[in-house]
PDB file of N, CA and C in Angstrom:
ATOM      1  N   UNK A   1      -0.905 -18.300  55.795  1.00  0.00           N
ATOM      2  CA  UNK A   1      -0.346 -18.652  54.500  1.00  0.00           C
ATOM      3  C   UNK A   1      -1.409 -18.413  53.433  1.00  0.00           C
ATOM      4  N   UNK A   2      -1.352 -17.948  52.360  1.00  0.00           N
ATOM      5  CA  UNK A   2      -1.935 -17.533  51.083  1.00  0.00           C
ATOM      6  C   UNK A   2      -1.165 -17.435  50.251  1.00  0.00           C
ATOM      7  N   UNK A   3      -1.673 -17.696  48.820  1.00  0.00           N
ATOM      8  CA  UNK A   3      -1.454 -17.662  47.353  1.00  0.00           C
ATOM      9  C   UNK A   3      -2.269 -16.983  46.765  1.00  0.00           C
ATOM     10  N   UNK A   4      -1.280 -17.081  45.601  1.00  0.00           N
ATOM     11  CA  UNK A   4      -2.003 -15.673  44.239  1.00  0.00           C
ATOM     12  C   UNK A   4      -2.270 -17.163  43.029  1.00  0.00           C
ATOM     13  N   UNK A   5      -3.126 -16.646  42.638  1.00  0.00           N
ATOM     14  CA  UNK A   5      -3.546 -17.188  41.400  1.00  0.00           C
ATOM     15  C   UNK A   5      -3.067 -16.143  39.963  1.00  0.00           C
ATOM     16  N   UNK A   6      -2.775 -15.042  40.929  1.00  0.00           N
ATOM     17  CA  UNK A   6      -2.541 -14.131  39.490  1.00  0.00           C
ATOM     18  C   UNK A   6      -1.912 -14.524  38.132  1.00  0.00           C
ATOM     19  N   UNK A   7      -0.562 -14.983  38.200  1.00  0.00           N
ATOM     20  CA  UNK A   7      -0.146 -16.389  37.195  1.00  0.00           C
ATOM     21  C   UNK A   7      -0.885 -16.653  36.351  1.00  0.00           C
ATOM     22  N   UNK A   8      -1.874 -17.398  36.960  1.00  0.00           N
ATOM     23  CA  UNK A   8      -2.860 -18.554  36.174  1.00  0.00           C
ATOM     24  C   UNK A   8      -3.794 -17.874  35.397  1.00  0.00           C
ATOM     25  N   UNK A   9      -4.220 -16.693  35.725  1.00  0.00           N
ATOM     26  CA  UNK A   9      -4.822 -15.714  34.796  1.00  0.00           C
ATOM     27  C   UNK A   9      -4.186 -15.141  33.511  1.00  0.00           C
ATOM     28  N   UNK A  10      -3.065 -14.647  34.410  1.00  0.00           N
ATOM     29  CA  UNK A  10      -2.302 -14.113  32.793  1.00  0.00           C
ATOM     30  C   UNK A  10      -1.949 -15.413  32.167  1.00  0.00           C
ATOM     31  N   UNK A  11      -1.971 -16.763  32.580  1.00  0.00           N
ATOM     32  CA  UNK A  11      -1.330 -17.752  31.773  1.00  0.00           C
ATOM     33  C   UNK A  11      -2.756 -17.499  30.662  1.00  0.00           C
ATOM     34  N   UNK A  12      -3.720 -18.058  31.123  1.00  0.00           N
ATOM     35  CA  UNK A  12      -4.883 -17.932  30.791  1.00  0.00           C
ATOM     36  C   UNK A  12      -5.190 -16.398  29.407  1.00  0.00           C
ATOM     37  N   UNK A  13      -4.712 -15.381  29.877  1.00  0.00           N
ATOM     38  CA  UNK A  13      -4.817 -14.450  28.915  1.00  0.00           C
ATOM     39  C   UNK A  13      -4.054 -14.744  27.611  1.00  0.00           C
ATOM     40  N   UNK A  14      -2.518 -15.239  27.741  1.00  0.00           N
ATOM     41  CA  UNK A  14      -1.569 -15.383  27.031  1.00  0.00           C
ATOM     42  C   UNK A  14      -2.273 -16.869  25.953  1.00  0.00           C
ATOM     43  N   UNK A  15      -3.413 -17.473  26.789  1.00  0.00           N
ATOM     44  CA  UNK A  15      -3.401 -18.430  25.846  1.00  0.00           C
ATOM     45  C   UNK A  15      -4.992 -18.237  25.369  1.00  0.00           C
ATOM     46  N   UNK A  16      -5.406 -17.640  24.763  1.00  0.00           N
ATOM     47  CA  UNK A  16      -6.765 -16.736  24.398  1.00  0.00           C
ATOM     48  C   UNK A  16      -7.737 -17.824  25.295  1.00  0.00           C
ATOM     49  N   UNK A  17      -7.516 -17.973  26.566  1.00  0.00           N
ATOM     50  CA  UNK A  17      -8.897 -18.485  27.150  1.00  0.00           C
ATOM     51  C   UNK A  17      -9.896 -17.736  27.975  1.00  0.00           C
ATOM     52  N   UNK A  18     -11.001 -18.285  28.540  1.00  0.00           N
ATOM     53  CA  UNK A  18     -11.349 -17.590  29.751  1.00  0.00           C
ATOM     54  C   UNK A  18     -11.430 -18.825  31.074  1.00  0.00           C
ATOM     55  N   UNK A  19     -12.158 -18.317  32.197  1.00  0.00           N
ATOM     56  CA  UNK A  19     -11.825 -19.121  33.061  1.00  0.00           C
ATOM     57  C   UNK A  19     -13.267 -20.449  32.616  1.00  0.00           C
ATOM     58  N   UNK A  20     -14.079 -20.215  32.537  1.00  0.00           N
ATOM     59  CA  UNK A  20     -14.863 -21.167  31.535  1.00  0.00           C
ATOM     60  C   UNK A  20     -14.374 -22.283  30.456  1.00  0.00           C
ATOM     61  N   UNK A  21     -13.907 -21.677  29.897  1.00  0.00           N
ATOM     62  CA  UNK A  21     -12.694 -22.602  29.285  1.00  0.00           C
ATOM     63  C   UNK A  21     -11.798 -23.750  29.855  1.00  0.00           C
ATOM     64  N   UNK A  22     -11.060 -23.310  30.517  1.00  0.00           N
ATOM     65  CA  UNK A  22     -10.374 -23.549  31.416  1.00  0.00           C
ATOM     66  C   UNK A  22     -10.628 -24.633  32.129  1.00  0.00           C
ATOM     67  N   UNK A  23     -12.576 -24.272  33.014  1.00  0.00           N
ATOM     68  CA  UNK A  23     -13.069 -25.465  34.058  1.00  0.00           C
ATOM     69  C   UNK A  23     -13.524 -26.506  33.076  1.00  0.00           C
ATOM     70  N   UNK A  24     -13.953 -26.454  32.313  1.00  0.00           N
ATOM     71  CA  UNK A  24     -14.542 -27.442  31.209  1.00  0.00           C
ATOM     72  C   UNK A  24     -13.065 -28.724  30.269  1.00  0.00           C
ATOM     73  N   UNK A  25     -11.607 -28.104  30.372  1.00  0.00           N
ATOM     74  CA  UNK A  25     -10.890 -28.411  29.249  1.00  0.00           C
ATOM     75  C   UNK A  25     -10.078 -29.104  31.261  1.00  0.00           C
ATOM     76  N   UNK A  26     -10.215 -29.044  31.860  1.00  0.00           N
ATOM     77  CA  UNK A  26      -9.827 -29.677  32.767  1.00  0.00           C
ATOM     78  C   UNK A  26     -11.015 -30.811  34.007  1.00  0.00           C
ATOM     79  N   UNK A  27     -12.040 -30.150  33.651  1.00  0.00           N
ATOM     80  CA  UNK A  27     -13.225 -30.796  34.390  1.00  0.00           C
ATOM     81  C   UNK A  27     -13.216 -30.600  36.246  1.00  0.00           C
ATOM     82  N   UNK A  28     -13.229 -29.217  36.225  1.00  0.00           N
ATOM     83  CA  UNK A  28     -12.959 -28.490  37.354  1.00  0.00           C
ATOM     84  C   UNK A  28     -14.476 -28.147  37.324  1.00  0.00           C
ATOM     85  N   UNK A  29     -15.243 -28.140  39.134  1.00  0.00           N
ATOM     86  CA  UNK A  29     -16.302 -26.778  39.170  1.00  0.00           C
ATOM     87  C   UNK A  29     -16.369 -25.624  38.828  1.00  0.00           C
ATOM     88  N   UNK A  30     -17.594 -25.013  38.306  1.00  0.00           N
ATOM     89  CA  UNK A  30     -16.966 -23.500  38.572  1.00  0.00           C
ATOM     90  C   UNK A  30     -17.314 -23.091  40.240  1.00  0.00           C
ATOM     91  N   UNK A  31     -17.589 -23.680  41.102  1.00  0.00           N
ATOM     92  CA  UNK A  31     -16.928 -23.264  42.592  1.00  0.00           C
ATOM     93  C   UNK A  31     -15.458 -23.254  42.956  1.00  0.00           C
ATOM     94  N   UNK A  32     -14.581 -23.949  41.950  1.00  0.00           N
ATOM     95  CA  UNK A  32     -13.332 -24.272  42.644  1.00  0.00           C
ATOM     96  C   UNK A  32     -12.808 -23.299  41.710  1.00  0.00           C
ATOM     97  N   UNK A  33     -13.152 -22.559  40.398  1.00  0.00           N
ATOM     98  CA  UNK A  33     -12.793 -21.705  39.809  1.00  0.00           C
ATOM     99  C   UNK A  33     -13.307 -20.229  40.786  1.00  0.00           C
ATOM    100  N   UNK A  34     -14.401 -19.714  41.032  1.00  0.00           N
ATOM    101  CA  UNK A  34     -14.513 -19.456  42.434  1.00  0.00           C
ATOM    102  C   UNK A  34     -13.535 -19.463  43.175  1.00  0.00           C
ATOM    103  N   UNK A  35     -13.192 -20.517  44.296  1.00  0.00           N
ATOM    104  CA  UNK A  35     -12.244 -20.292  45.016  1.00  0.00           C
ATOM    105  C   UNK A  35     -10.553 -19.770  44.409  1.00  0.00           C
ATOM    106  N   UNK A  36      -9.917 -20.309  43.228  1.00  0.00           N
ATOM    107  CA  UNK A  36      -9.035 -19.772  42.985  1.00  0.00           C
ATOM    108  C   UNK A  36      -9.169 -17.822  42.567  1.00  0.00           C
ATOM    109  N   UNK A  37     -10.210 -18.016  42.239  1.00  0.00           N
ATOM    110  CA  UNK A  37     -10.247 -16.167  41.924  1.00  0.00           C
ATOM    111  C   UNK A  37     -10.365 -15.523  43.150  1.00  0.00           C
ATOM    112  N   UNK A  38     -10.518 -16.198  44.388  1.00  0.00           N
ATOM    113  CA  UNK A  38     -10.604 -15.612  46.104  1.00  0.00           C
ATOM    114  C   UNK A  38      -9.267 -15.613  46.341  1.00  0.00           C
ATOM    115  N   UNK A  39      -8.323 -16.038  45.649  1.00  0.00           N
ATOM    116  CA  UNK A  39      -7.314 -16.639  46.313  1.00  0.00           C
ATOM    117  C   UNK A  39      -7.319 -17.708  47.395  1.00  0.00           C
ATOM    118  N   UNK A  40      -8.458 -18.497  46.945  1.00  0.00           N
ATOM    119  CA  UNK A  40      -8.298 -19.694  48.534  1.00  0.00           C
ATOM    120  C   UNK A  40      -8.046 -21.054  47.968  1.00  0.00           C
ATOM    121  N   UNK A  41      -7.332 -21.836  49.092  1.00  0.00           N
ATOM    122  CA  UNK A  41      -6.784 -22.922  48.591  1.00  0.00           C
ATOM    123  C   UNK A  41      -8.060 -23.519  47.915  1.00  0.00           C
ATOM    124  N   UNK A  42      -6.789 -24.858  46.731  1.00  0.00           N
ATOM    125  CA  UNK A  42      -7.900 -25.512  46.117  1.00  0.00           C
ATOM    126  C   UNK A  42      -6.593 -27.506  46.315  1.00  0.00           C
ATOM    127  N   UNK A  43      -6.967 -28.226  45.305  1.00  0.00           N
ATOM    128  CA  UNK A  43      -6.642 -29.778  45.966  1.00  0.00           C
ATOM    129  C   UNK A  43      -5.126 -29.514  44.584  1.00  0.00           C
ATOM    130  N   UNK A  44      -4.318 -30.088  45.263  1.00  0.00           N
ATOM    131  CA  UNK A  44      -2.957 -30.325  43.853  1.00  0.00           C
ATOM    132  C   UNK A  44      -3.553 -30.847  42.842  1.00  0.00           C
ATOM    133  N   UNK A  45      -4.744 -31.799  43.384  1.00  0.00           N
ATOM    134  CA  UNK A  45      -4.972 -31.617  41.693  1.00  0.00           C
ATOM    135  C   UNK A  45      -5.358 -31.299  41.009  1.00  0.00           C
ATOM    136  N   UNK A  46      -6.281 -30.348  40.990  1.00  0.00           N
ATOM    137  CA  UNK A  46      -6.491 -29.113  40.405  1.00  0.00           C
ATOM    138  C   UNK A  46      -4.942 -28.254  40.085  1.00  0.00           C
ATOM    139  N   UNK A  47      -4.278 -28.140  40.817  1.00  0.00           N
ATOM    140  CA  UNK A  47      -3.037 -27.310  40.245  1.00  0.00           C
ATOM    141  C   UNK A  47      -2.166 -28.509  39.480  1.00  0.00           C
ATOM    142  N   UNK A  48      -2.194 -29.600  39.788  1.00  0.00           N
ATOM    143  CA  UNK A  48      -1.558 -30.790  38.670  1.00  0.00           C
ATOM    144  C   UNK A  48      -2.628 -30.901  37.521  1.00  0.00           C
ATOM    145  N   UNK A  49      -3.842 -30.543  37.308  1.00  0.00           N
ATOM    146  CA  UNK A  49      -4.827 -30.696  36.144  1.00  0.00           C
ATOM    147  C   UNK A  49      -4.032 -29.475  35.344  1.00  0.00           C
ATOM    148  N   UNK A  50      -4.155 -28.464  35.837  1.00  0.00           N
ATOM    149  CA  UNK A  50      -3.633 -27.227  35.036  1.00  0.00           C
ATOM    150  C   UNK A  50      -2.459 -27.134  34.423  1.00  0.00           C
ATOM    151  N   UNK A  51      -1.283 -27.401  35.195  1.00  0.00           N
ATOM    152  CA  UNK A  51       0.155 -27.650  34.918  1.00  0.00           C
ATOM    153  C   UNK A  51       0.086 -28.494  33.535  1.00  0.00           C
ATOM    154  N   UNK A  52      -0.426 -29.337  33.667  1.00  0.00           N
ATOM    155  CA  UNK A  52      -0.606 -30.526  32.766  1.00  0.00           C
ATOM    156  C   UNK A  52      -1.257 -29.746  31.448  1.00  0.00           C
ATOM    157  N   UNK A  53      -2.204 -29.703  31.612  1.00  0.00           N
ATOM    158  CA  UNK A  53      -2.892 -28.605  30.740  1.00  0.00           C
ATOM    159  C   UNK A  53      -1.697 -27.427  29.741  1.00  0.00           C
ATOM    160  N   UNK A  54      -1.148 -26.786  30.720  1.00  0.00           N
ATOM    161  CA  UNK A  54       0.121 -25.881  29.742  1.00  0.00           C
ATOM    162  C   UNK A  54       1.220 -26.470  29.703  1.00  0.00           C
ATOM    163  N   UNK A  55       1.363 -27.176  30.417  1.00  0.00           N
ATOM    164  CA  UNK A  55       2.711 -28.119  30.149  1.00  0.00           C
ATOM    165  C   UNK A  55       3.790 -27.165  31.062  1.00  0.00           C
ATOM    166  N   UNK A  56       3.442 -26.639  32.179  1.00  0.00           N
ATOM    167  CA  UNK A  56       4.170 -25.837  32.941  1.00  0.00           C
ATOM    168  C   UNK A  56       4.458 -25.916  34.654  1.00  0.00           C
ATOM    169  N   UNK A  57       4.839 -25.369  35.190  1.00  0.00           N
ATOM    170  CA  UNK A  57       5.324 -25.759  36.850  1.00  0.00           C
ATOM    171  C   UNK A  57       4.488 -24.880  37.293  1.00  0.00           C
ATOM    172  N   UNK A  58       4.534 -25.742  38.146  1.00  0.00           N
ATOM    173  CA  UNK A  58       3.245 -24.974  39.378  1.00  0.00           C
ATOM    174  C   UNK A  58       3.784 -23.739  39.758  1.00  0.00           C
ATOM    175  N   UNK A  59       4.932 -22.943  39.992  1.00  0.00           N
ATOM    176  CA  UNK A  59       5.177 -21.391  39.950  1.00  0.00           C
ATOM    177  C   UNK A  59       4.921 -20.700  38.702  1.00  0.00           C
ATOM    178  N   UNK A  60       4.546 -21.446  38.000  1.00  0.00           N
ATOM    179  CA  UNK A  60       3.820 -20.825  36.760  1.00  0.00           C
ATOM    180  C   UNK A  60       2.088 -20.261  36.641  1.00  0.00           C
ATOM    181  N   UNK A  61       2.144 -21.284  37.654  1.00  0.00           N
ATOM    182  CA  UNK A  61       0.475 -20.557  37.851  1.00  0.00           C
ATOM    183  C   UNK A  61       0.088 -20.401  39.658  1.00  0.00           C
ATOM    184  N   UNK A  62       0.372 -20.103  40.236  1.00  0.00           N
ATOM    185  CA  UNK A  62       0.793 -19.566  41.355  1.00  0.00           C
ATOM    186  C   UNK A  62       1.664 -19.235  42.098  1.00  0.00           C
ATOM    187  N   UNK A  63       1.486 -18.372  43.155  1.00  0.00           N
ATOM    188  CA  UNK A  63       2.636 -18.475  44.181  1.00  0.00           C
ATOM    189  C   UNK A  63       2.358 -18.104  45.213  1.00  0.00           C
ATOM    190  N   UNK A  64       3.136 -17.983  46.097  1.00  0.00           N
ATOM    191  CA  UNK A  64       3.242 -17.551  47.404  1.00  0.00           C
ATOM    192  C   UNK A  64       3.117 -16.656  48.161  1.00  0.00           C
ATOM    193  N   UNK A  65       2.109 -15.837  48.809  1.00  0.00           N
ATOM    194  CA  UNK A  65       2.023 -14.519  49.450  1.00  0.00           C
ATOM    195  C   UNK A  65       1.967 -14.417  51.263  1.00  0.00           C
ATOM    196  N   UNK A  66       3.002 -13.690  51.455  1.00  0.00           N
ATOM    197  CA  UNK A  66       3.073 -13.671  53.065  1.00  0.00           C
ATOM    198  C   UNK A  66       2.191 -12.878  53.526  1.00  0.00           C
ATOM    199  N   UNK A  67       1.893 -13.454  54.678  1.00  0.00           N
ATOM    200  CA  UNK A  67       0.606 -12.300  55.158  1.00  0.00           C
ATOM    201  C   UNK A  67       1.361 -11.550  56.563  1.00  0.00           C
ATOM    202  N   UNK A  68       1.813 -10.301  55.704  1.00  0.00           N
ATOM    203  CA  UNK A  68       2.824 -10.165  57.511  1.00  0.00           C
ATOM    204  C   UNK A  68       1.914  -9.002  57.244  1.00  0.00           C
TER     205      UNK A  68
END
């Protein structure tokens, strides 16, 4: 099982930030910013910090990739 963060980037573009931004306006590492740019899991709340942050659903800033 794997996810894309891709989402969360373009959310991120659409809202003139960078990912710096981002760890600071949520109080995230930048290791766990790191791991989302690997695509590797990170804790809901980090994806509930963010959501919260744009005021959007978690298929808004990720999703789902099959590994067949």
């Amino acid at each position: 099982m794997s996810f894309s963060y891709n989402k969360l980037w373009k959310l991120l573009i659409d809202n003139n930030m960078k990912k710096d931004d981002l760890r600071k306006a949520i109080g995230i590492s930048s290791s766990t910013i790191a791991k989302m740019g690997k695509d590797e899991n990170v804790s809901l709340d980090v994806i509930d910090k963010i959501c919260e942050l744009f005021n959007c659903k978690v298929e808004d800033v990720l999703e789902y990739v099959s590994e067949e």
